[in-house]
PDB file of N, CA and C in Angstrom:
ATOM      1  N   UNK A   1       0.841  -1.173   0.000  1.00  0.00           N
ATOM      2  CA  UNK A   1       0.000   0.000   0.000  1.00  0.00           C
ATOM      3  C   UNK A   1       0.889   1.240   0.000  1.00  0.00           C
ATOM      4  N   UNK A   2       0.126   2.301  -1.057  1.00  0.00           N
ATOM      5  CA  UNK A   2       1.320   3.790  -0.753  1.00  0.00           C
ATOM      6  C   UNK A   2       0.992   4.635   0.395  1.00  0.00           C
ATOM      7  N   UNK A   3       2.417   4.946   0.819  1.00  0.00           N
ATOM      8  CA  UNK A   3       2.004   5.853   2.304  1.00  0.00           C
ATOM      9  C   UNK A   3       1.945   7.642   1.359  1.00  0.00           C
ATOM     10  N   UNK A   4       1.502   8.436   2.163  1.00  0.00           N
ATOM     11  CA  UNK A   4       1.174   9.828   1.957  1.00  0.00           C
ATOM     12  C   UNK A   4       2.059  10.407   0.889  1.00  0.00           C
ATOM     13  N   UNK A   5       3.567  10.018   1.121  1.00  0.00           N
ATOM     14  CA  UNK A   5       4.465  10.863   0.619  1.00  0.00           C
ATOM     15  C   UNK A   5       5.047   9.874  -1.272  1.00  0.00           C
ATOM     16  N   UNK A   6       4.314   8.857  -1.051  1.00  0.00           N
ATOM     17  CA  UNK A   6       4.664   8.121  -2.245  1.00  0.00           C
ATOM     18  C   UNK A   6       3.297   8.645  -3.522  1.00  0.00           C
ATOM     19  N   UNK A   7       2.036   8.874  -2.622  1.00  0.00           N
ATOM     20  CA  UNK A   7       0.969   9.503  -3.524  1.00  0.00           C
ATOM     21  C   UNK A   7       1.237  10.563  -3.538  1.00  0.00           C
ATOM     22  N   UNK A   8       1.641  11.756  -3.347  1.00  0.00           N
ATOM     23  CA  UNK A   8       1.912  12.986  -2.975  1.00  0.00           C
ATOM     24  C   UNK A   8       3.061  13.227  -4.225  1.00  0.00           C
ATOM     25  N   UNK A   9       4.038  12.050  -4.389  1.00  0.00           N
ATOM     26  CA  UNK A   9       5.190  12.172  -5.620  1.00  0.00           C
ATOM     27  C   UNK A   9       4.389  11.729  -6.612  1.00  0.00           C
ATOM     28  N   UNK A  10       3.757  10.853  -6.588  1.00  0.00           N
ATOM     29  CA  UNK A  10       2.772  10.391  -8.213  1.00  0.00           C
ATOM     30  C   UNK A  10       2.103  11.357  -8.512  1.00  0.00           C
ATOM     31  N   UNK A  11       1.547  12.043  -7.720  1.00  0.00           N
ATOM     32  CA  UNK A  11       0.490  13.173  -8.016  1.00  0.00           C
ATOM     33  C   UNK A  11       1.141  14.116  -9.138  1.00  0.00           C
ATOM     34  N   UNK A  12       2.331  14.609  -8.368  1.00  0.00           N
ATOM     35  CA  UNK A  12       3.488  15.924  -8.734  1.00  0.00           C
ATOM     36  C   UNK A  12       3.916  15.467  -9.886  1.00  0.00           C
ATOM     37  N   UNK A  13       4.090  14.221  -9.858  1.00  0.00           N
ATOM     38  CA  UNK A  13       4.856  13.770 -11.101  1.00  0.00           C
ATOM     39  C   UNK A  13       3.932  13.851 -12.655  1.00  0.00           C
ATOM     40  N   UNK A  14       2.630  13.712 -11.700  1.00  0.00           N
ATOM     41  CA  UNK A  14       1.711  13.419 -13.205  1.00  0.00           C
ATOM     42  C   UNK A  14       1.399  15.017 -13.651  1.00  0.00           C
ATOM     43  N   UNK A  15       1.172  16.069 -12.903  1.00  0.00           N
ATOM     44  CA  UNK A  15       0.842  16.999 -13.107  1.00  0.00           C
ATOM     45  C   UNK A  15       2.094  17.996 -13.857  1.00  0.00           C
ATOM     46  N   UNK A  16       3.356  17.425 -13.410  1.00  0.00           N
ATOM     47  CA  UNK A  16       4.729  17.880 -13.973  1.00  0.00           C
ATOM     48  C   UNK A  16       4.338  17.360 -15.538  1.00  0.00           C
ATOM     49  N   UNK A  17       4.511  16.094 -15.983  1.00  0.00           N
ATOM     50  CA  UNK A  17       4.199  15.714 -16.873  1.00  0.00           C
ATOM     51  C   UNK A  17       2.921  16.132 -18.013  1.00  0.00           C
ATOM     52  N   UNK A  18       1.835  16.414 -17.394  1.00  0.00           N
ATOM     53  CA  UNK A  18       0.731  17.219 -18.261  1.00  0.00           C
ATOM     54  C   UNK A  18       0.818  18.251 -18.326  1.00  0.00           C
ATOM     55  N   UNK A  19       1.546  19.047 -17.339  1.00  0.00           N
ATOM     56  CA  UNK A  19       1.960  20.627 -17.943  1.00  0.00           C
ATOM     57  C   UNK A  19       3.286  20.373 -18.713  1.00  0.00           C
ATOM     58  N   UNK A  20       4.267  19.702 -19.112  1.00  0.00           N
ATOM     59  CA  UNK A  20       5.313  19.275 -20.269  1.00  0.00           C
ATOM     60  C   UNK A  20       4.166  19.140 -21.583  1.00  0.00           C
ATOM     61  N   UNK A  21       3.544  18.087 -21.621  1.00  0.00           N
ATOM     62  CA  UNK A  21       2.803  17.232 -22.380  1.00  0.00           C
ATOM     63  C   UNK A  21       2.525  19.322 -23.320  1.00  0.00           C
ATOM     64  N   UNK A  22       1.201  19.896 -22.331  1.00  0.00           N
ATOM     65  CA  UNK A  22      -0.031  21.091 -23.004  1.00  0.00           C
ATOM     66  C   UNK A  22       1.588  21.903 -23.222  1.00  0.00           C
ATOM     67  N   UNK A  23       3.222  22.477 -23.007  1.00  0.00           N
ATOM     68  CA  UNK A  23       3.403  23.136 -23.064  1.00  0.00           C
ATOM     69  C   UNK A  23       4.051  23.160 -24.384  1.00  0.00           C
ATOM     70  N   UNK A  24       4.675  21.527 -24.435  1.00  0.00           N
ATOM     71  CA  UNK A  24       4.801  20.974 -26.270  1.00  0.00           C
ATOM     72  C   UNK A  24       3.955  21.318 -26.898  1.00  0.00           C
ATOM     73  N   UNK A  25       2.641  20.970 -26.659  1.00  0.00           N
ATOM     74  CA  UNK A  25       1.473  21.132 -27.969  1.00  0.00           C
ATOM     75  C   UNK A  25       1.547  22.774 -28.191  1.00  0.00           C
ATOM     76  N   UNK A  26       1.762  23.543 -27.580  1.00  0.00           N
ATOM     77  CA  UNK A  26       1.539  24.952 -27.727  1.00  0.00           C
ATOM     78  C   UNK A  26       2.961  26.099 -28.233  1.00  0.00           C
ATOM     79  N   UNK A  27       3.808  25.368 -27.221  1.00  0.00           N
ATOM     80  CA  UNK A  27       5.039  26.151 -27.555  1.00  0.00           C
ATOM     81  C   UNK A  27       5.534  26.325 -28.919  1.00  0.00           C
ATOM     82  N   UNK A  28       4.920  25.544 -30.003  1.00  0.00           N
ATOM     83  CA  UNK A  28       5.284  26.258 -31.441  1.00  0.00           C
ATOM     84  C   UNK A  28       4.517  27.471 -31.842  1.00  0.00           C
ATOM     85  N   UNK A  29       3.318  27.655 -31.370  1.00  0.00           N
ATOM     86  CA  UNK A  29       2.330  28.646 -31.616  1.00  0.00           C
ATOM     87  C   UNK A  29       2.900  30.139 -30.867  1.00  0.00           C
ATOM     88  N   UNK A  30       3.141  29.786 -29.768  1.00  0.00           N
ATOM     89  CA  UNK A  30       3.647  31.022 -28.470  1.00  0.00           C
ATOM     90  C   UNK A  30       5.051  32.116 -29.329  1.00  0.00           C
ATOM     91  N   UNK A  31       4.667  33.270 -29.032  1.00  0.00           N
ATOM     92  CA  UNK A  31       5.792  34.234 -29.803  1.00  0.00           C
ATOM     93  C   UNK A  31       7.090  33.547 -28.365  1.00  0.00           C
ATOM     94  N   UNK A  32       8.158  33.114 -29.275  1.00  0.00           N
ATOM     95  CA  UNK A  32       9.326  33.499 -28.702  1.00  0.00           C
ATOM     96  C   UNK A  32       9.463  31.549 -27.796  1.00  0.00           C
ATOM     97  N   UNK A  33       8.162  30.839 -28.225  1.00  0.00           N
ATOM     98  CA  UNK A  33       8.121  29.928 -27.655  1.00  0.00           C
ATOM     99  C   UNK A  33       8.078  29.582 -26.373  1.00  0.00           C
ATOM    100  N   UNK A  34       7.761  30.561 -25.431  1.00  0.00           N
ATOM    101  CA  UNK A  34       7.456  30.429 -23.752  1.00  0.00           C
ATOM    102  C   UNK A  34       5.961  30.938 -23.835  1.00  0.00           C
ATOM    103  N   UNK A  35       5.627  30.183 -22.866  1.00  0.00           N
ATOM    104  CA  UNK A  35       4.075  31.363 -22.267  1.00  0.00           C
ATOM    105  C   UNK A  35       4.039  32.074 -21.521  1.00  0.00           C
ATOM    106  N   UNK A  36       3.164  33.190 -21.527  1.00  0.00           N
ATOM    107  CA  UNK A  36       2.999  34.680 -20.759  1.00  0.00           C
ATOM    108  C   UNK A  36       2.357  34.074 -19.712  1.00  0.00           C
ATOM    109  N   UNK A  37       2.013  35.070 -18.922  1.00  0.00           N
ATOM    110  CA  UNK A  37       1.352  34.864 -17.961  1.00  0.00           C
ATOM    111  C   UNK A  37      -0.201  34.174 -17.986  1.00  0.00           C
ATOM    112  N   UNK A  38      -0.838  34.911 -19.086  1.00  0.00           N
ATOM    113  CA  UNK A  38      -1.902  34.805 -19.018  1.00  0.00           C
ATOM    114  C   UNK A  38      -1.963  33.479 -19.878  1.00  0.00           C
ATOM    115  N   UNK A  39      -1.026  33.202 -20.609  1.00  0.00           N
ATOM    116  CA  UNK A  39      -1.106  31.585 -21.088  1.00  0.00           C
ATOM    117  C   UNK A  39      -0.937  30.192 -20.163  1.00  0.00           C
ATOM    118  N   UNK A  40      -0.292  30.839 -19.156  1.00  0.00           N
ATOM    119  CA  UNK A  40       0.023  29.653 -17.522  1.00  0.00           C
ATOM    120  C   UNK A  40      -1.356  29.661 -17.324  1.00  0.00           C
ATOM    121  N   UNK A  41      -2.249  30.377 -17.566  1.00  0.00           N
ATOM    122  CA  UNK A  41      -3.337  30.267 -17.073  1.00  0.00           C
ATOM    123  C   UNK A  41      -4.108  29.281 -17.253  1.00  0.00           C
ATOM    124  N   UNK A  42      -4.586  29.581 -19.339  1.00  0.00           N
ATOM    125  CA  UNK A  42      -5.095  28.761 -19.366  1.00  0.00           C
ATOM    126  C   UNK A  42      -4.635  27.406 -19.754  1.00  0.00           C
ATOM    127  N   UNK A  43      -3.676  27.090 -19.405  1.00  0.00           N
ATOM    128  CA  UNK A  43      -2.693  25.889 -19.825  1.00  0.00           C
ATOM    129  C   UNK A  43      -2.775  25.076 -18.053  1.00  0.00           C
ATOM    130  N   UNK A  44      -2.696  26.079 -17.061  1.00  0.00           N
ATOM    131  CA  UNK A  44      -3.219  25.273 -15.587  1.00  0.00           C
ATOM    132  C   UNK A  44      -4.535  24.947 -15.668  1.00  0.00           C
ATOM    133  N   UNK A  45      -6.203  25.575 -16.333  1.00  0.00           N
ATOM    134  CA  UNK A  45      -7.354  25.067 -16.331  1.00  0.00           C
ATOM    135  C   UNK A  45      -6.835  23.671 -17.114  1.00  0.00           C
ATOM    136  N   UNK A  46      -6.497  23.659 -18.124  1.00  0.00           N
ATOM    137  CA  UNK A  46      -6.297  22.601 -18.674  1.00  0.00           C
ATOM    138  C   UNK A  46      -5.973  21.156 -18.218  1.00  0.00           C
ATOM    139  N   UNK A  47      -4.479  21.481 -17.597  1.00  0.00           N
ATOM    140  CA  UNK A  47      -4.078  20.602 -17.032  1.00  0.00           C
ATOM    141  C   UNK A  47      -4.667  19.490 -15.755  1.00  0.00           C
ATOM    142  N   UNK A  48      -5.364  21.178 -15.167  1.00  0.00           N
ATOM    143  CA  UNK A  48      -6.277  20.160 -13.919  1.00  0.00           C
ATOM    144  C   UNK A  48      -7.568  19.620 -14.561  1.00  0.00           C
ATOM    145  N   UNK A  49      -8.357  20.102 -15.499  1.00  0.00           N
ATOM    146  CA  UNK A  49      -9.320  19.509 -15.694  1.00  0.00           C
ATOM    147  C   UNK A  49      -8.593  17.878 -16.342  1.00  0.00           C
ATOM    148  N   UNK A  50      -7.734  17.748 -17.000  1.00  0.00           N
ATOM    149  CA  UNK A  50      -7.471  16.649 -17.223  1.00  0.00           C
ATOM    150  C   UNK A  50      -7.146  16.111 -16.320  1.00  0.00           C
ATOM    151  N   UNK A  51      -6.846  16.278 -15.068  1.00  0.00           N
ATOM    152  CA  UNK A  51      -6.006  15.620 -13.874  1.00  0.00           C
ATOM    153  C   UNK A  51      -7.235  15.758 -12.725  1.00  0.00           C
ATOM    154  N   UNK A  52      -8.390  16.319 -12.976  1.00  0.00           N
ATOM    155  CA  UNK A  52      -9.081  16.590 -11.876  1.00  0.00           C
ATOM    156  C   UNK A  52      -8.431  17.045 -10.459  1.00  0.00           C
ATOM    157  N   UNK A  53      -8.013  18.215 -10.450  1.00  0.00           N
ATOM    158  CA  UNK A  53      -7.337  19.049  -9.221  1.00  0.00           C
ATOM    159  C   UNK A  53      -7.614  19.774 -10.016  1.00  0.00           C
ATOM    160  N   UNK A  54      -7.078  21.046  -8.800  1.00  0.00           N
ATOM    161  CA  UNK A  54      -7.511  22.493  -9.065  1.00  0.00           C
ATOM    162  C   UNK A  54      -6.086  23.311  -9.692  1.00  0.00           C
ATOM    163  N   UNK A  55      -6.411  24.167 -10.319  1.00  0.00           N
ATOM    164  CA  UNK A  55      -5.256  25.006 -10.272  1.00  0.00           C
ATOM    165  C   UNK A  55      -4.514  25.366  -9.571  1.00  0.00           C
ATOM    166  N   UNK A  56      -4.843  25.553  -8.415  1.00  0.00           N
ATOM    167  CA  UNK A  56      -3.772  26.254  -7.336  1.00  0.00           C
ATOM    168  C   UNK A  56      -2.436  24.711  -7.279  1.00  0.00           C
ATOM    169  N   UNK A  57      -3.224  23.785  -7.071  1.00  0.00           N
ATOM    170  CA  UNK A  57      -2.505  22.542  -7.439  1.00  0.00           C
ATOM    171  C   UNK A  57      -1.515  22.907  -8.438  1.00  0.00           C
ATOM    172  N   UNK A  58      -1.806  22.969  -9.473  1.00  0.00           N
ATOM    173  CA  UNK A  58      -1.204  22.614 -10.993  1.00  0.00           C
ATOM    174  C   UNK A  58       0.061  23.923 -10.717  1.00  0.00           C
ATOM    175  N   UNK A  59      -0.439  25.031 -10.004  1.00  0.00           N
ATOM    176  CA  UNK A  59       0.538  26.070 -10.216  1.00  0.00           C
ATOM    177  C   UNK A  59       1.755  25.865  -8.715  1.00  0.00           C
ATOM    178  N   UNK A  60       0.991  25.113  -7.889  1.00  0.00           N
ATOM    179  CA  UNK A  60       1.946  24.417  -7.037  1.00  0.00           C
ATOM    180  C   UNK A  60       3.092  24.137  -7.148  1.00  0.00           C
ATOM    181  N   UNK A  61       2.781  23.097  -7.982  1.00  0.00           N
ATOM    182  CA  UNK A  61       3.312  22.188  -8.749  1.00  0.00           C
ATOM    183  C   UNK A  61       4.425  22.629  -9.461  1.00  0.00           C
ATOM    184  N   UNK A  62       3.737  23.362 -10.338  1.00  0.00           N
ATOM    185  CA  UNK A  62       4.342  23.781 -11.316  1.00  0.00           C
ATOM    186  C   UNK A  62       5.776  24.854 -11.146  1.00  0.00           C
ATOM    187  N   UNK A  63       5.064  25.897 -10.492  1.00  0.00           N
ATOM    188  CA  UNK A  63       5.654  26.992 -10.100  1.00  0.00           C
ATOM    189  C   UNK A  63       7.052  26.866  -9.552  1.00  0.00           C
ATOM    190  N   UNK A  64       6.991  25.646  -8.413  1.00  0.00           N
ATOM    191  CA  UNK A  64       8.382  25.266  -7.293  1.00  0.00           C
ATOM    192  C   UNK A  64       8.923  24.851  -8.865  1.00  0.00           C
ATOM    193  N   UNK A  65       8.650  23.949  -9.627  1.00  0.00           N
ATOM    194  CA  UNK A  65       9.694  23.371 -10.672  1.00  0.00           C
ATOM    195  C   UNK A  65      10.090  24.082 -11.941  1.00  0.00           C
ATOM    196  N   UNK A  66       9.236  25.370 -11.993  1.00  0.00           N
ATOM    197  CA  UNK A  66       9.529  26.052 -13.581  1.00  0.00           C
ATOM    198  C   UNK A  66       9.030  27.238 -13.168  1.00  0.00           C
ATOM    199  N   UNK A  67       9.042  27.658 -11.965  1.00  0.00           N
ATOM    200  CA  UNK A  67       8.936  29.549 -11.954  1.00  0.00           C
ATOM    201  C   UNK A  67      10.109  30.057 -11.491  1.00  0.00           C
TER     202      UNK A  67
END
């Protein structure tokens, strides 16, 4: 059985991974190939609706590893 901190890394890991996954599909479109602010945005609705969590999650997440 997983204890707290082994679901807690699967979680991070999957949500690391689906914001990689939406930032490939987009980053050819994006001037200069990064996203603005307001593109983290809707690229975090995204991510959590596919992951069912919330944004604050996704930018959690996200933020400690790529802000």
């Amino acid at each position: 059985m997983l204890d707290h901190d082994q679901i807690d890394t699967f979680a991070r890991d999957e949500v690391l991974s689906a914001w990689a996954d939406a930032i490939a599909a987009v980053s050819p479109h994006l001037p200069g190939g990064r996203p603005m602010p307001a593109d983290r945005i809707g690229l975090a609705r995204r991510v959590a609706q596919r992951l069912g969590c919330t944004t604050g999650r996704v930018f959690e997440v996200v933020g400690a590893e790529h802000g």
